[in-house]
Protein backbone atom coordinates (compact mmCIF):
# COMPACT_ATOMS: atom_id res chain seq x y z
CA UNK A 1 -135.30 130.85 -45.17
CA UNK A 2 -134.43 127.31 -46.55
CA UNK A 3 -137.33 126.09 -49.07
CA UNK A 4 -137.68 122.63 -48.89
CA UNK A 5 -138.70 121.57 -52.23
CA UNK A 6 -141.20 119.07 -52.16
CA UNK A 7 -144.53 118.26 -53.75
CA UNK A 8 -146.12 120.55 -51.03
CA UNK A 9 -144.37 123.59 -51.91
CA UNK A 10 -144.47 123.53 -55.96
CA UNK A 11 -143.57 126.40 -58.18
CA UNK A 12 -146.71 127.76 -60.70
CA UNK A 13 -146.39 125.22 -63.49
CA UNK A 14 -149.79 125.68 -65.38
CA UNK A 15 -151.00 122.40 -67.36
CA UNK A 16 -154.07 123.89 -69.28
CA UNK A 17 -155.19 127.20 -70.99
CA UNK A 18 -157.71 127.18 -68.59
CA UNK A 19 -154.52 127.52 -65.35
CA UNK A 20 -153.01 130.50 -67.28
CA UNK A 21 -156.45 132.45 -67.69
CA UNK A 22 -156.98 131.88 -63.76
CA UNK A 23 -153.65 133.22 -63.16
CA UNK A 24 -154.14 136.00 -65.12
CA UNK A 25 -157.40 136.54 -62.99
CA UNK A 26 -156.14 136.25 -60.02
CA UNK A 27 -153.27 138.77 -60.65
CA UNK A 28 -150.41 136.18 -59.55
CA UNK A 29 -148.13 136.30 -63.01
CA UNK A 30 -144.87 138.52 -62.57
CA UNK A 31 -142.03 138.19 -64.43
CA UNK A 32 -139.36 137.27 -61.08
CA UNK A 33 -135.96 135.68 -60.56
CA UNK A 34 -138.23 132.26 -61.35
CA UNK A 35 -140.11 133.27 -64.38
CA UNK A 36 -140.66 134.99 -67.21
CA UNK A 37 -142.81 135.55 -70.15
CA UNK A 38 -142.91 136.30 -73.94
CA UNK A 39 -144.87 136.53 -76.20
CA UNK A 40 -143.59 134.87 -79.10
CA UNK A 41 -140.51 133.22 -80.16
CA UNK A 42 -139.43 134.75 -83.60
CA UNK A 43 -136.93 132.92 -86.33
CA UNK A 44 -133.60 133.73 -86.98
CA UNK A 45 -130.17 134.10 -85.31
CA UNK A 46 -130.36 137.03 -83.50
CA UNK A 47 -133.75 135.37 -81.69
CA UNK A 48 -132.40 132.42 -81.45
CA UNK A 49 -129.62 133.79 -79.11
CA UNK A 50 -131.91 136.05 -77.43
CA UNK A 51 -133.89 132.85 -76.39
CA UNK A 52 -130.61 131.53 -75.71
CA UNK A 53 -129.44 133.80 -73.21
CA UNK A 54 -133.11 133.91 -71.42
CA UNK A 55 -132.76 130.12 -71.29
CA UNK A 56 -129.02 130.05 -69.59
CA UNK A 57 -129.74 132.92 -67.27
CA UNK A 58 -132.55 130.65 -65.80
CA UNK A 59 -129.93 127.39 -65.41
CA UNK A 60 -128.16 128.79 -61.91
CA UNK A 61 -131.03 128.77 -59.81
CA UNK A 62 -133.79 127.45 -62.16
CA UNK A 63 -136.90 128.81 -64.11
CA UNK A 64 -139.53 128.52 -66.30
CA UNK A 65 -140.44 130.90 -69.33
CA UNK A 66 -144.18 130.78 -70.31
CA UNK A 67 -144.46 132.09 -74.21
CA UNK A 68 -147.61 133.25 -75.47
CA UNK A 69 -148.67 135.79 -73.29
CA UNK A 70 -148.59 139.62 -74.46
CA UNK A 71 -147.36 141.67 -71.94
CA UNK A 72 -148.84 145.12 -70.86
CA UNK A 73 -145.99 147.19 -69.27
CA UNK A 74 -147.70 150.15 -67.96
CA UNK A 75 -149.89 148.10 -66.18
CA UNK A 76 -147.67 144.90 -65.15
CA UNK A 77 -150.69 142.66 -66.64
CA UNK A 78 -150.42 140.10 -68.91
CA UNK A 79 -152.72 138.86 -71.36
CA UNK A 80 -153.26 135.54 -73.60
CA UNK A 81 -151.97 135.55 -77.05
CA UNK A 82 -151.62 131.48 -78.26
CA UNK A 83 -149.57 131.21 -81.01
CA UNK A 84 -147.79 128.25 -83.24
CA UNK A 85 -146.71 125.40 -81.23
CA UNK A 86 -146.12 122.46 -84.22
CA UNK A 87 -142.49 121.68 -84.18
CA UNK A 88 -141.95 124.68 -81.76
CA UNK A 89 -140.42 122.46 -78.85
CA UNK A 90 -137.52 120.35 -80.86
CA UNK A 91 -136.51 123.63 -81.93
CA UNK A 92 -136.56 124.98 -78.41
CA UNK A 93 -134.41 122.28 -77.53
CA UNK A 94 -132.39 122.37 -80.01
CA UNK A 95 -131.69 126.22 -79.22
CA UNK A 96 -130.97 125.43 -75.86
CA UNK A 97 -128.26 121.77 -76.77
CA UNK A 98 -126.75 124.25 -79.84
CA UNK A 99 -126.57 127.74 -78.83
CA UNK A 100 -125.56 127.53 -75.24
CA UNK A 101 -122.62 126.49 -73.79
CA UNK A 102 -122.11 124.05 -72.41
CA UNK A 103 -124.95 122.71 -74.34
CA UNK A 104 -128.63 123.00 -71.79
CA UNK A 105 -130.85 120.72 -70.77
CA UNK A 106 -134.45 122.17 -70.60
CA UNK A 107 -138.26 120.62 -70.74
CA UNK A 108 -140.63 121.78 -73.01
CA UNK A 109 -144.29 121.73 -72.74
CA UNK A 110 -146.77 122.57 -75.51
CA UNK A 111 -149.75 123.70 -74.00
CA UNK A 112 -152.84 123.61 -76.48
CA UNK A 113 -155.14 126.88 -77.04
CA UNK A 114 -158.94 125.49 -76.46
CA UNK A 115 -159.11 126.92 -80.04
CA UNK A 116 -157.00 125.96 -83.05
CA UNK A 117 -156.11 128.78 -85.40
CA UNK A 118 -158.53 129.74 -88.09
CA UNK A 119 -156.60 127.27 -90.65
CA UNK A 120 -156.88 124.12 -88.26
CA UNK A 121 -153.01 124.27 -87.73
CA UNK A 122 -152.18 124.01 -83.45
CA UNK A 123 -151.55 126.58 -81.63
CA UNK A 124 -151.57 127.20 -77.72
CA UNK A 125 -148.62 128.12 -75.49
CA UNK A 126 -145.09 126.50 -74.69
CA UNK A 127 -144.01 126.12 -71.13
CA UNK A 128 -140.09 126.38 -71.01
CA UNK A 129 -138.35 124.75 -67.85
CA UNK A 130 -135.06 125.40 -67.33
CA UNK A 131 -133.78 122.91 -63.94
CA UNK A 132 -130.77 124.24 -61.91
CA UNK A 133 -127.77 123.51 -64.15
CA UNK A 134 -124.88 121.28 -62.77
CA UNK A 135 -122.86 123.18 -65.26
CA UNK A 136 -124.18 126.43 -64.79
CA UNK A 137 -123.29 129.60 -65.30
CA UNK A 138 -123.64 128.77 -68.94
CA UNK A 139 -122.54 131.47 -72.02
CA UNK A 140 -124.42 132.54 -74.95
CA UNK A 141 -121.76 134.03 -77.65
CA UNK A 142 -118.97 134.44 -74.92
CA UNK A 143 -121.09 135.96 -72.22
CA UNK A 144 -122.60 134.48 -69.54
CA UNK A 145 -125.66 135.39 -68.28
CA UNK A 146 -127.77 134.95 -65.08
CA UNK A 147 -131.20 135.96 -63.62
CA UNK A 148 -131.66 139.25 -61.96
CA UNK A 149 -135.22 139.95 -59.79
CA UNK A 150 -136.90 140.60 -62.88
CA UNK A 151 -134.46 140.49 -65.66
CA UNK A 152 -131.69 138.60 -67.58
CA UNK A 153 -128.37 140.17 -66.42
CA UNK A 154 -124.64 139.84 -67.50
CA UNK A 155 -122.35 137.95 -64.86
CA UNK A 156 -118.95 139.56 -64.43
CA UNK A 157 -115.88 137.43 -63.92
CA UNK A 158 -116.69 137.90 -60.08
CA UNK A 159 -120.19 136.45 -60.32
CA UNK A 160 -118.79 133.46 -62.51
CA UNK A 161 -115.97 132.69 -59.92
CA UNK A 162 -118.61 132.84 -57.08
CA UNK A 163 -120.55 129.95 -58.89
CA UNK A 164 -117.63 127.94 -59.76
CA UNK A 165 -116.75 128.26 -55.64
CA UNK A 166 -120.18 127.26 -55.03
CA UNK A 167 -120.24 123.86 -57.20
CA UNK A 168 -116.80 123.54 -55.95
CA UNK A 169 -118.52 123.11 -52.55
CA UNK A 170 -121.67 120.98 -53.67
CA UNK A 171 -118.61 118.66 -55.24
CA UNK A 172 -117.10 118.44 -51.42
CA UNK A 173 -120.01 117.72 -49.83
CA UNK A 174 -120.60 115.04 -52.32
CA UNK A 175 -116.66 113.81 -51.62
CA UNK A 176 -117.27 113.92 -48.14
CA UNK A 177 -120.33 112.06 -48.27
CA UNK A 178 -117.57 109.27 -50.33
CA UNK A 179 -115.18 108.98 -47.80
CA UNK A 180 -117.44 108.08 -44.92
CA UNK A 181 -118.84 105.34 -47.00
CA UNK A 182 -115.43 104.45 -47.35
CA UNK A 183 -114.26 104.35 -43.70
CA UNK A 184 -117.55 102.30 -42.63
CA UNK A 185 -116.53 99.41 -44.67
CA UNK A 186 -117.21 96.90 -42.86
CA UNK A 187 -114.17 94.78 -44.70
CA UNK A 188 -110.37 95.63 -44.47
CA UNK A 189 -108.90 95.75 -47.65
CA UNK A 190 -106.46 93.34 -46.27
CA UNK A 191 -109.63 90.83 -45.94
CA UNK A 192 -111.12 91.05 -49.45
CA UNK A 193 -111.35 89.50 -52.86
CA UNK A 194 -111.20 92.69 -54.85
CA UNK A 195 -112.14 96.25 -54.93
CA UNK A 196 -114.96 97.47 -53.93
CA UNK A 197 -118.31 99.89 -55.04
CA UNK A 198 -119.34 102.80 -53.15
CA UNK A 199 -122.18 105.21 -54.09
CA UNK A 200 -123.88 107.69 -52.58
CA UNK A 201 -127.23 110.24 -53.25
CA UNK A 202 -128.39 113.02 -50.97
CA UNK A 203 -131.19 115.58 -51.65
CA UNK A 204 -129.84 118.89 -51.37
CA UNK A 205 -133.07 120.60 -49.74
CA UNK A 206 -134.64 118.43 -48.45
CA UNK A 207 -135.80 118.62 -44.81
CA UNK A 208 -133.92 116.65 -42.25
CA UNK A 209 -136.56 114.03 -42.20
CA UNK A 210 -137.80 113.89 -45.48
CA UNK A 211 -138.72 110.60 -45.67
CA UNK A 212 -138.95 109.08 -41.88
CA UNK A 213 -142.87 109.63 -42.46
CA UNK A 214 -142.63 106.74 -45.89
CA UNK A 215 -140.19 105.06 -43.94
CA UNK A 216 -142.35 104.44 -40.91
CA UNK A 217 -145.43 103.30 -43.46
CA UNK A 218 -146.32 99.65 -43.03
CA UNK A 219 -145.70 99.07 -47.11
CA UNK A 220 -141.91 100.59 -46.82
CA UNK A 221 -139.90 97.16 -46.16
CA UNK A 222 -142.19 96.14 -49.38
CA UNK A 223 -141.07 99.31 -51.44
CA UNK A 224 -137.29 99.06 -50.51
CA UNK A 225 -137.28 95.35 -51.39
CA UNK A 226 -139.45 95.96 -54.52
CA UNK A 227 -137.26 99.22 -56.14
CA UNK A 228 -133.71 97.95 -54.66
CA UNK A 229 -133.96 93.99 -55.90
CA UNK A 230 -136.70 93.56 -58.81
CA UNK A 231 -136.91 96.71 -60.66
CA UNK A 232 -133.97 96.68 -62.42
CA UNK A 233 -132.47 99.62 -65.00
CA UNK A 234 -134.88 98.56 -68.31
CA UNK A 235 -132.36 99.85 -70.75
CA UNK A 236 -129.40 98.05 -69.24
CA UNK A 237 -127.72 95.67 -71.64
CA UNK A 238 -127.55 92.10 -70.72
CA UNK A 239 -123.91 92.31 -70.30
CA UNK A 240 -123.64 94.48 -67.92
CA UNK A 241 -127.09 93.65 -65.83
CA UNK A 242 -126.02 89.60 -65.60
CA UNK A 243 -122.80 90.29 -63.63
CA UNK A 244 -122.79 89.40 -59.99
CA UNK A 245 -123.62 90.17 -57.18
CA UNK A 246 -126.83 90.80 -58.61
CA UNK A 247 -129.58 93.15 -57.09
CA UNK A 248 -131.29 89.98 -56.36
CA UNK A 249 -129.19 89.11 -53.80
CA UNK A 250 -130.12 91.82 -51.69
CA UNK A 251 -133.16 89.60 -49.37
CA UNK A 252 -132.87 90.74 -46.23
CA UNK A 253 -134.62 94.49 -45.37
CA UNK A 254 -133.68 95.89 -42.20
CA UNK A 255 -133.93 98.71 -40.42
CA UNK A 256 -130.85 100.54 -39.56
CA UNK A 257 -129.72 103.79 -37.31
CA UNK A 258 -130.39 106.28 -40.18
CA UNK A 259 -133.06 104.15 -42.11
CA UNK A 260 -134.06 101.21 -43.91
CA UNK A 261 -131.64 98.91 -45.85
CA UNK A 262 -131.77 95.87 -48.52
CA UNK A 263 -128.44 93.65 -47.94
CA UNK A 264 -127.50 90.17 -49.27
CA UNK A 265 -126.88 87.43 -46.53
CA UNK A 266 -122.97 88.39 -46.17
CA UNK A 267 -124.28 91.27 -43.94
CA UNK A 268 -127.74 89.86 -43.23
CA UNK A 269 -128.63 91.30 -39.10
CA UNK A 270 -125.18 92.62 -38.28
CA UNK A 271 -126.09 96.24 -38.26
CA UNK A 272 -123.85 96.19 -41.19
CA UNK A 273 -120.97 94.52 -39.70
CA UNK A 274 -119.00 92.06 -40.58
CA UNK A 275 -119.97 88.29 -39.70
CA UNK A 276 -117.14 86.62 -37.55
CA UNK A 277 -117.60 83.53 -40.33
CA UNK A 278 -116.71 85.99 -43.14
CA UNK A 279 -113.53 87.01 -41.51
CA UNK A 280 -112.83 83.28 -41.54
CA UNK A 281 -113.93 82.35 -44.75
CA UNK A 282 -110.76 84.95 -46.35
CA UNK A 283 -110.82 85.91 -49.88
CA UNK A 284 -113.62 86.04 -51.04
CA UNK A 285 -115.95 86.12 -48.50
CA UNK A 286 -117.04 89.73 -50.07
CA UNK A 287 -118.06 88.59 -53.34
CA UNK A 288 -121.42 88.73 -52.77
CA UNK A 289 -121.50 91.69 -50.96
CA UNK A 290 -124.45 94.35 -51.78
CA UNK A 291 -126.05 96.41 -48.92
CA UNK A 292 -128.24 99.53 -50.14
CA UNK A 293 -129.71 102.23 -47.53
CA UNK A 294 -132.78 104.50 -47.73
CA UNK A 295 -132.34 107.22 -45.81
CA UNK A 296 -134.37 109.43 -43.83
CA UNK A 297 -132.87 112.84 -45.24
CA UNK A 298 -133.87 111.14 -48.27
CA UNK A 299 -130.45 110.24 -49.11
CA UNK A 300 -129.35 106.65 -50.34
CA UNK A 301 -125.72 104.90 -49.37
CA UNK A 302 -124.54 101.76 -51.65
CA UNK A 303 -121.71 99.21 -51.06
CA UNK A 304 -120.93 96.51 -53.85
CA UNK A 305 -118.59 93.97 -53.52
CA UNK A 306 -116.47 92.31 -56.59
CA UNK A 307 -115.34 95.55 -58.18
CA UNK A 308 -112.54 94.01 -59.34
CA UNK A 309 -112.48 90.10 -60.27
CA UNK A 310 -109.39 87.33 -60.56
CA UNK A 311 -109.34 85.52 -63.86
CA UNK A 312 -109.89 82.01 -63.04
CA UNK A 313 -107.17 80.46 -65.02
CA UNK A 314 -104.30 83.01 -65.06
CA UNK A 315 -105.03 84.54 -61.84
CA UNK A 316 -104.69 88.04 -62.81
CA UNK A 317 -106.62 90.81 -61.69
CA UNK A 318 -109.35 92.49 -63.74
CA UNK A 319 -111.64 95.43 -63.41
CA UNK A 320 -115.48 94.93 -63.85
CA UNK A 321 -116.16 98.25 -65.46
CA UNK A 322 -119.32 96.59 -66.99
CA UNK A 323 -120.46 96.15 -63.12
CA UNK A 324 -119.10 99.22 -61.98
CA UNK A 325 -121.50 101.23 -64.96
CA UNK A 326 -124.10 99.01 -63.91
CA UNK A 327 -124.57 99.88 -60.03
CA UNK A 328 -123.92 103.52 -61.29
CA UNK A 329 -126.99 103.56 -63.35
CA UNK A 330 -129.00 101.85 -61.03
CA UNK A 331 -128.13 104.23 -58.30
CA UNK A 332 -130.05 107.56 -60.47
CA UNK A 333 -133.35 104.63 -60.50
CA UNK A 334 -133.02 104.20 -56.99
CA UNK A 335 -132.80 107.80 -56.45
CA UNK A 336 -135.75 108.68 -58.91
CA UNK A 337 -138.23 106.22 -57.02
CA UNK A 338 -137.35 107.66 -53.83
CA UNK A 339 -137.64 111.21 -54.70
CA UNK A 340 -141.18 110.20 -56.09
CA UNK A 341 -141.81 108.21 -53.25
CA UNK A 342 -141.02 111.08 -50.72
CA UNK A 343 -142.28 114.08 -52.73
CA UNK A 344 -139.14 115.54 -53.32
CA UNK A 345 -138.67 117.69 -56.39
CA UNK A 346 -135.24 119.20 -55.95
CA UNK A 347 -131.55 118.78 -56.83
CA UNK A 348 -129.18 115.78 -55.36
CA UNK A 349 -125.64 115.32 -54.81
CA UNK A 350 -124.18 112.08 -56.33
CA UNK A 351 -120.97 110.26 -56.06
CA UNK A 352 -119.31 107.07 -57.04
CA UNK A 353 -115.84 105.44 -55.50
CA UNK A 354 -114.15 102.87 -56.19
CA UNK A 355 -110.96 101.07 -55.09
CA UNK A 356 -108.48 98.40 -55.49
CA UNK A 357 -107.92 99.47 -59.07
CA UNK A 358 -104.19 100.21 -59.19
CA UNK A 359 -102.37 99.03 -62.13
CA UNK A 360 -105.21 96.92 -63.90
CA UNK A 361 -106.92 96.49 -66.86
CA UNK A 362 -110.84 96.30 -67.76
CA UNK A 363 -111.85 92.50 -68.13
CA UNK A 364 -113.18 93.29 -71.32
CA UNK A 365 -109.96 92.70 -72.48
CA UNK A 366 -109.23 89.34 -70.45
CA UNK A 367 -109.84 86.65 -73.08
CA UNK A 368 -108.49 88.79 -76.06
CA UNK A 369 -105.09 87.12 -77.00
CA UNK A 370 -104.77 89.40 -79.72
CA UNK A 371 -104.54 92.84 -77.41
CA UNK A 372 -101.30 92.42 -75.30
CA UNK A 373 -101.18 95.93 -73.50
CA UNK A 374 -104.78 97.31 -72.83
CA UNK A 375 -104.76 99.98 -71.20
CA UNK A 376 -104.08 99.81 -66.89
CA UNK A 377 -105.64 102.51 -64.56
CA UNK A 378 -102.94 104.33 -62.72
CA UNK A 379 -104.58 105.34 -59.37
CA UNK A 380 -105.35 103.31 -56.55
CA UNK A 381 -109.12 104.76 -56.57
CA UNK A 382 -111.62 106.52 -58.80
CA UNK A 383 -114.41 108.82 -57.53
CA UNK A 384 -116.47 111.29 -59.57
CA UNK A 385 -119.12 113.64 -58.02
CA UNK A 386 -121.90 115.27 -59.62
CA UNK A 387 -125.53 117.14 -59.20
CA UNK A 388 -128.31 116.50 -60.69
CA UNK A 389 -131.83 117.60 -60.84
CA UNK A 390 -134.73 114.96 -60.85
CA UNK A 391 -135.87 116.47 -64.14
CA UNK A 392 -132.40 115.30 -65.63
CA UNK A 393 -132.11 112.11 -63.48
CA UNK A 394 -135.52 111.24 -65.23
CA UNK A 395 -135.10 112.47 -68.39
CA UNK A 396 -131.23 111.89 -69.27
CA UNK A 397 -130.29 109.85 -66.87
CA UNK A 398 -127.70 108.83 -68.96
CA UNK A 399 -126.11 112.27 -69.47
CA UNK A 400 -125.70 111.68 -65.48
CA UNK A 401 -124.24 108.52 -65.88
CA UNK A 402 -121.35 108.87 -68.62
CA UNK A 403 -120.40 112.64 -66.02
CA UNK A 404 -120.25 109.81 -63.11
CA UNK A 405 -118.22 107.27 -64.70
CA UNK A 406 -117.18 108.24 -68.37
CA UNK A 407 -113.93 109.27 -67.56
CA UNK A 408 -112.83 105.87 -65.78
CA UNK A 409 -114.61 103.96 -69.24
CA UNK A 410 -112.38 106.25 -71.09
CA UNK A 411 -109.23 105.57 -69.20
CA UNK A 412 -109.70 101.87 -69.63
CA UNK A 413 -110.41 102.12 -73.26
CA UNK A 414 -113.65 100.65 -73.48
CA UNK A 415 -116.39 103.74 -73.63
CA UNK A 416 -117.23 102.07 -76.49
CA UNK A 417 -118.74 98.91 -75.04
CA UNK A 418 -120.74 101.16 -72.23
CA UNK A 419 -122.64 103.45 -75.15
CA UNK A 420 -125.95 101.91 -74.33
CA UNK A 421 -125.85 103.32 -71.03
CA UNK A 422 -123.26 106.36 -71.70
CA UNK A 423 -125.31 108.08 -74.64
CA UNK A 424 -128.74 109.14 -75.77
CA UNK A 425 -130.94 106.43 -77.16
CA UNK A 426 -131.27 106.94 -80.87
CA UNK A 427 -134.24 109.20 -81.47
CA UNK A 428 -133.50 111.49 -78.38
C-alpha cells in the first residue's frame, strides 16, 4: 500500500515528557524498521560509531531514535530513564557530519525531563531524526548498514547495488520530468535572446491530487502571487537577487490544465503560449520571460528567460550563473511553502536545465580586462537532478542548492562568488 505522507498520516514524534509516558501507557513503543530506542549515548569511539551506524541504517527509508528510555527485553516494555541533554545534540550532529559517510544530515531534539537532575544541570531525552537520505546507503568504517524490522543490519554488495538502481531511477524520473519542460517551450530556440531556465519539483508520495483541495480555496490566486513574486530567498545576496527578470514580474495568476500559475505579461492569458506579437518582436522578446506553476500533485514547473545575456558593447555572449543560482534557490522556497501549504511531509524530486550555454563564459568575468581566457562551458546544456526531504529543503537548503548547481559554478570558475548561497552560514 502507497502511504501518502502528509500531515494526516504523521509518524510518532513525541514533543513532551508527558507524550513519551502516554506512549509507554498505551503500549504503542516498539523498536521497528522506523524507530528505535536507547537508553543512553556513552563517550568514546567505539560509541560513537555504534551511534553512527544506528544513525546511517535509518537514512534509506528514514527513522527516528528516541534515547533515554531503558528497555526491558523479556517483556518488550520500555521505561523512562532522562539523562544529560546539555551539549548532547551538537555532538549528535557532529557524529552523524564526521563519522558517516558521506557525511548525514539528521535533526535533533532535546526533550526536557519535568525534573532537572538533583544538581540543577538539564536532563530529559533527545529525539534523533534521521530523513530519507539522497545519498543513502551511507557506511560507518567501510560497512554500510541499513534497517532490518527491528534491527540495524549489514547491506551486502547486492543490497547496495539495489539502492544505487533505485536513486538511479528517482534521478530519471526527475530527468524526465526536465525534458518535458523542455519540449513545452513555448519559444524556438531559433526565436530567442539567450538560453533559457527550466526547473522542476514533484512530491514523491504524494496523492494524485494533493493539493487541488488548496488550489480550489478562494485565498489560492492570493498565496501563489504572494510566495511566487514577494517573498523572495532572505539570504540571497543582492547580486544575484537584482538580476532580471525579476520574480516581480510574474503579475498575472492564472489557472492552467494541471493548476495554478504566476507568469509575467510575455505569456500573460495564452495558456502558456506564445503571443503572435512576441514572434514578431525577434530577439529578445523572451527576456522577460518567467512563468511558475503550482501543481495539483503538488509538484511545481519553472521557465526563466535570459539565461544567458549579450554584452551590450562587444556583443558577446555571457552566462548569468548569478541568475541561474538564483531561480535555483528560490525553487527549494517555493517548494517549502507549498509542501506546508498542502500538508505534505515527504521527499521531492528536483531538477534544473539549462540551455544555450555552449562555448561561453560566466559574465562575472565580462568587464575583467585583466582575465583573457575564463573558463567556457563545453556542453550545449546543463541539468542536475536531486532528492530532497523537506527536513533538508528547510534546514540546509543550501546543501540542496550547491548538489543542483555546484558543479556548473565550478565549471565556470566562479563557486567562489555563489558561497553565500552554496555553503552553510557561519555558525551552522
Amino acid at each position: 500500500m502507497v502511504v501518502f505522507l502528509t500531515s494526516n498520516v504523521p509518524r510518532w514524534t513525541p514533543r513532551t515528557e508527558a507524550n513519551i509516558r502516554q506512549a509507554i501507557a498505551d503500549g504503542i513503543l516498539e523498536e521497528s524498521h522506523w524507530w528505535d530506542a536507547k537508553r543512553e549515548v556513552s563517550l568514546g569511539k567505539s560509541a560513537n560509531r555504534r551511534l553512527a551506524a544506528d544513525m546511517a541504517a535509518f537514512a534509506i527509508d528514514g527513522g527516528s531514535l528516541l534515547v533515554g528510555l531503558a528497555e526491558d527485553k523479556e517483556s518488550g516494555t520500555f521505561s523512562l530513564a532522562p539523562g544529560p541533554t546539555a551539549g548532547m545534540a551538537e555532538r549528535i550532529a557532529n557524529v552523524a557530519a564526521t563519522a558517516v559517510d558521506p557525511p548525514l544530515y539528521v535533526i535533533v531534539t532535546p526533550i526536557p525531563a519535568e525534573t532537572p537532575a538533583d544538581d540543577g544541570s538539564p536532563r530529559g531525552y533527545l529525539l534523533i531524526e534521521v530523513p530519507p537520505s539522497a545519498s543513502a546507503p551511507h557506511q560507518v568504517d567501510h560497512v554500510y548498514w541499513g534497517r532490518g524490522d527491528k534491527q540495524n543490519v549489514r547491506l551486502t554488495d547486492a543490497d547496495v547495488h539495489r539502492q544505487h538502481v533505485l536513486r538511479e531511477s528517482l534521478t530519471g524520473r526527475g530527468r524526465a520530468l526536465l525534458a518535458a519542460e523542455v519540449a513545452r517551450d513555448p519559444f524556438p530556440i531559433d526565436e530567442r535572446a539567450g538560453g533559457h531556465i527550466y526547473l522542476v519539483a514533484d512530491p514523491l508520495t504524494a496523492a494524485p491530487d494533493a493539493a487541488t483541495r488548496f488550489l480550489r480555496d478562494q485565498d489560492a490566486r492570493d498565496w501563489v502571487w504572494r510566495v511566487s513574486a514577494r517573498e523572495d530567498v532572505v539570504e540571497l545576496p543582492r547580486q544575484h537577487s537584482d538580476i532580471p527578470p525579476l520574480p516581480q514580474y510574474m503579475t498575472h495568476v492564472e489557472w492552467r490544465a494541471d493548476g495554478m500559475a504566476n507568469t509575467s505579461t510575455v505569456l500573460a492569458s495564452t495558456g502558456r503560449q506564445r503571443k503572435a506579437e512576441a514572434a514578431d518582436a525577434g530577439d529578445g522578446a523572451d527576456d522577460n520571460l518567467l512563468d511558475v506553476e503550482f501543481l495539483h500533485n503538488g509538484g511545481i514547473r519553472g521557465i526563466v528567460g535570459r539565461a544567458t545575456r549579450r554584452h551590450k558593447h562587444s556583443g558577446e555572449a555571457f552566462i548569468l550563473d548569478q541568475l541561474i543560482v538564483a531561480y535555483t534557490r528560490r525553487l527549494l522556497q517555493w517548494t517549502t511553502k507549498y509542501a506546508d501549504a498542502i500538508g505534505y511531509r515527504g521527499s521531492w524530486v528536483l531538477g534544473v536545465h539549462i540551455d544555450g550555454l555552449a562555448g561561453l563564459s560566466s559574465a562575472l568575468f565580462a568587464n575583467q580586462l585583466d582575465y583573457s581566457t575564463p573558463p567556457r562551458f563545453s556542453a550545449p546544456a546543463y541539468e542536475s537532478v536531486t532528492t530532497a526531504t523537506l527536513q533538508e529543503l528547510v534546514g540546509q537548503p543550501w546543501a540542496v542548492t550547491e548538489r543542483l548547481i555546484g558543479n556548473l559554478v565550478w565549471s565556470l570558475g566562479t563557486e567562489s562568488q555563489h558561497r553565500a548561497v552554496l555553503e552553510a552560514p557561519a555558525g551552522r
